[in-house]
Protein backbone atom coordinates (compact mmCIF):
# COMPACT_ATOMS: atom_id res chain seq x y z
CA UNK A 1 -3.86 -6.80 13.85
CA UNK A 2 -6.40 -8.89 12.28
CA UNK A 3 -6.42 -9.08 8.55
CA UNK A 4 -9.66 -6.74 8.02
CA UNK A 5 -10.99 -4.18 10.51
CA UNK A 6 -13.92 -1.69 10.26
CA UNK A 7 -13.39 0.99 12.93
CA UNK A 8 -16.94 3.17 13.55
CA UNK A 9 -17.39 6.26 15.83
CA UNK A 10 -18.90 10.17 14.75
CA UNK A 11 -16.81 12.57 13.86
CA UNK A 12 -13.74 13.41 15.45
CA UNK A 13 -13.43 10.70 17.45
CA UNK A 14 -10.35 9.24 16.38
CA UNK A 15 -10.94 6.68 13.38
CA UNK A 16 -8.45 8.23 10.99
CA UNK A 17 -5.51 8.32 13.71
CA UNK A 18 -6.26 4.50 14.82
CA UNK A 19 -6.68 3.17 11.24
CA UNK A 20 -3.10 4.90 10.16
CA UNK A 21 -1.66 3.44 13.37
CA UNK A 22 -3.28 0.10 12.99
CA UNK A 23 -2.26 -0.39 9.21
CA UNK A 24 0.97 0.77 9.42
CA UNK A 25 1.21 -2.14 12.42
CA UNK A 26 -0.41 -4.67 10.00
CA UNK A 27 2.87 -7.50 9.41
CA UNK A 28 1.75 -9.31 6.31
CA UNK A 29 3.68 -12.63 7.25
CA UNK A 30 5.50 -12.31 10.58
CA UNK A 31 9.36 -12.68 10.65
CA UNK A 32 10.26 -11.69 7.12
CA UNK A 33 11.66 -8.42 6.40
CA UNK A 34 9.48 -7.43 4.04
CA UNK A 35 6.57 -8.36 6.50
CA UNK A 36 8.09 -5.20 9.02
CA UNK A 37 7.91 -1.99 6.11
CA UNK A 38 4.14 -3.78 4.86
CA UNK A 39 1.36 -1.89 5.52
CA UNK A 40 -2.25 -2.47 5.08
CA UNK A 41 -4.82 -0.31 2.96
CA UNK A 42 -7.14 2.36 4.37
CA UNK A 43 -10.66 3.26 3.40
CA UNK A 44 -12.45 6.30 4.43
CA UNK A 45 -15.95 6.44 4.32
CA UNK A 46 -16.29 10.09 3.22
CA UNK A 47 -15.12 11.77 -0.16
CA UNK A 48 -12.16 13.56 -0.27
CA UNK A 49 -13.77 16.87 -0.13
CA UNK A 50 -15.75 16.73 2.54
CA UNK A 51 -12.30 15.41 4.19
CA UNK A 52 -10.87 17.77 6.79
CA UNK A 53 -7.70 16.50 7.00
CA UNK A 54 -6.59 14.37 4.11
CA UNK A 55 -4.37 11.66 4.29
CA UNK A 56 -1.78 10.12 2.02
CA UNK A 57 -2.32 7.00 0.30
CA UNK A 58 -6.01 6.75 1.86
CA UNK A 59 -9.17 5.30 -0.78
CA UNK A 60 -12.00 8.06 -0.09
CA UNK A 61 -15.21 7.51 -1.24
CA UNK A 62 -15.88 8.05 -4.69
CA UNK A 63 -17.72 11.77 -5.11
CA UNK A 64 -21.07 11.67 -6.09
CA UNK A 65 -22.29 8.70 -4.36
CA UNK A 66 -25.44 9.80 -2.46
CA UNK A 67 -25.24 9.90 1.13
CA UNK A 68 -28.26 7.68 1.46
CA UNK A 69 -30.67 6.19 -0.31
CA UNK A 70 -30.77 2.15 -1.61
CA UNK A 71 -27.63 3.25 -3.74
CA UNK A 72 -25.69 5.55 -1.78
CA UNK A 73 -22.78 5.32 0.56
CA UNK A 74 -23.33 2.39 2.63
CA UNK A 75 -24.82 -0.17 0.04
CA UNK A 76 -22.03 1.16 -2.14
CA UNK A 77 -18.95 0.32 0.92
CA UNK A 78 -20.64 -2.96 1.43
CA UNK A 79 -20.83 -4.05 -2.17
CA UNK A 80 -17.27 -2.47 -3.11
CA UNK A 81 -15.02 -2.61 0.14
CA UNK A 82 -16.55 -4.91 2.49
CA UNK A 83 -16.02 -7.77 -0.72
CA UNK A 84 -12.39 -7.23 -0.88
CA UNK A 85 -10.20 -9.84 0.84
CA UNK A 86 -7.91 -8.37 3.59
CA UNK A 87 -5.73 -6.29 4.41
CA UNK A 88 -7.81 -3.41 4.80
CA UNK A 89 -9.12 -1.01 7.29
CA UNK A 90 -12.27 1.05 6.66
CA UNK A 91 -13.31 3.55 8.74
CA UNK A 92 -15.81 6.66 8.65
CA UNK A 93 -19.10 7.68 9.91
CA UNK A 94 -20.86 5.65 7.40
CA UNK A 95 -19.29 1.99 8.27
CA UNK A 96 -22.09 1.83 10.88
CA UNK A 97 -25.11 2.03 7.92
CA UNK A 98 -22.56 -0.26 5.71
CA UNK A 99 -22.55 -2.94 8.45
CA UNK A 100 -26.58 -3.15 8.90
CA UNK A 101 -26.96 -3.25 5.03
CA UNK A 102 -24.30 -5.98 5.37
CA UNK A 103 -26.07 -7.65 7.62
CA UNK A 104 -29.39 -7.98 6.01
CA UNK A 105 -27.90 -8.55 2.74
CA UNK A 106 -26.38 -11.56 4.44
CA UNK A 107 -28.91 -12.49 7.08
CA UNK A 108 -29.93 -16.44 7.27
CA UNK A 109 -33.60 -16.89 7.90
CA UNK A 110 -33.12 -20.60 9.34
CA UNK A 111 -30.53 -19.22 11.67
CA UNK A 112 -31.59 -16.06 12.67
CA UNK A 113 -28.13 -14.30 12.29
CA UNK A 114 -25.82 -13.06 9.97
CA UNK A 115 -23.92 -16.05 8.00
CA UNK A 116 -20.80 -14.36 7.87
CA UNK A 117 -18.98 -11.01 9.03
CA UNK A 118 -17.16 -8.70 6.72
CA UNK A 119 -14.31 -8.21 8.83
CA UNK A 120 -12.39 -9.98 11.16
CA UNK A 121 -12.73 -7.34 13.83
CA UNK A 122 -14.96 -4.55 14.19
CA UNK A 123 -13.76 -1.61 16.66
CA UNK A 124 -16.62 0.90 18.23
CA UNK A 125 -15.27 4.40 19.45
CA UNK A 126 -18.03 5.55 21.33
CA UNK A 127 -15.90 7.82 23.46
CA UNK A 128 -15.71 11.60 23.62
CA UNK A 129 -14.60 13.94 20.95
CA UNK A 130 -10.78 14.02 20.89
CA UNK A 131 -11.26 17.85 20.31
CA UNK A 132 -13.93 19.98 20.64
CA UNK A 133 -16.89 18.92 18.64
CA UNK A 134 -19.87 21.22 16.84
CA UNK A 135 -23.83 20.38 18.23
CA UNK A 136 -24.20 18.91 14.57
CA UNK A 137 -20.92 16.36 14.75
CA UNK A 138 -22.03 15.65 18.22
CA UNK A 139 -25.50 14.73 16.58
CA UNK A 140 -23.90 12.60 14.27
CA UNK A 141 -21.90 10.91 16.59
CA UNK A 142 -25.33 10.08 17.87
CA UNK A 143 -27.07 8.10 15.22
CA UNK A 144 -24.15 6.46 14.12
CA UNK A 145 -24.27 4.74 17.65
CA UNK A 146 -27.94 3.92 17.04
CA UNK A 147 -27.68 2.37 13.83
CA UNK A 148 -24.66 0.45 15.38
CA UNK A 149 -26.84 -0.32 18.70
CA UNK A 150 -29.34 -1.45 16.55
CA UNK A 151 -26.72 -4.04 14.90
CA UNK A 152 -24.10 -4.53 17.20
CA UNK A 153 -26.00 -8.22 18.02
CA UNK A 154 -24.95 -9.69 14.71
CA UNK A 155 -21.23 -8.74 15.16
CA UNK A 156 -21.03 -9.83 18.89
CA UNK A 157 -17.70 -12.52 18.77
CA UNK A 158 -16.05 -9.56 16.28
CA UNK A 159 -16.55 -6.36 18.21
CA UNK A 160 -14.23 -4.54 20.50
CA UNK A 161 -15.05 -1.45 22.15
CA UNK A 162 -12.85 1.17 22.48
């Protein structure tokens, strides 16, 4: 596992279940004991109440933050998770509007790219629902694939598709 991984995908498309299997994979510093029972820290991208099924030892998103807005959810992962050095894996709905405000918070004008990632690996589930799915998950599903379409470009050599 790489040291910092942003998994995005719509609802109920797996993030939770791949971010608790990928950070409890995560070996600190290979062939030491310790290194086998480490695990790396999650981050949801949703409050804890509008969690369905809440996790142990999981950061949600503070409540109140706005869902959008120049000082809501994603300016507020990208300023507060996205800065923290690794381990970590964030996931949730939201990482897709937190990467594009990432990226043109860090965009290079005499480049014409991003200067840097905020992860080491980005992983895309754009895959069916893993269960059955309402018309208004499905929709969200939906633009979180634009804004990451829109994106995906600046995060090229990072992104792995799932």
């Amino acid at each position: 596992m790489s040291q910092r991984i942003i998994i995005v995908g719509g609802p109920r498309r797996g993030k939770s279940t791949l971010a608790n299997d990928l950070a409890l994979g995560y070996r600190l510093y290979p062939g030491t004991h310790a290194a086998r029972t480490s695990s790396a820290p999650i981050r949801c991208g949703d409050p804890l109440s509008k969690v369905k099924e809440p996790r142990d030892g999981v950061e949600y998103l503070p409540e109140g933050i706005p869902i959008s807005g120049d000082d809501g959810a994603a300016q507020w992962v990208a300023d507060n998770w996205f800065t923290l050095p690794g381990p970590w894996v964030c996931e949730g709905w939201v990482m897709a509007r937190a990467l594009r405000r990432w990226a043109s918070m860090h965009w290079d004008e005499r480049h014409g790219r991003v200067l840097r990632a905020p992860a080491d690996r980005i992983i895309v589930l754009d895959r069916p629902a893993w269960v059955e799915s309402s018309k208004g998950q499905e929709a969200m599903h939906r633009a979180v694939m634009t804004v990451w379409n829109s994106i995906a470009h600046n995060f090229q050599t990072i992104t792995k598709e799932r």
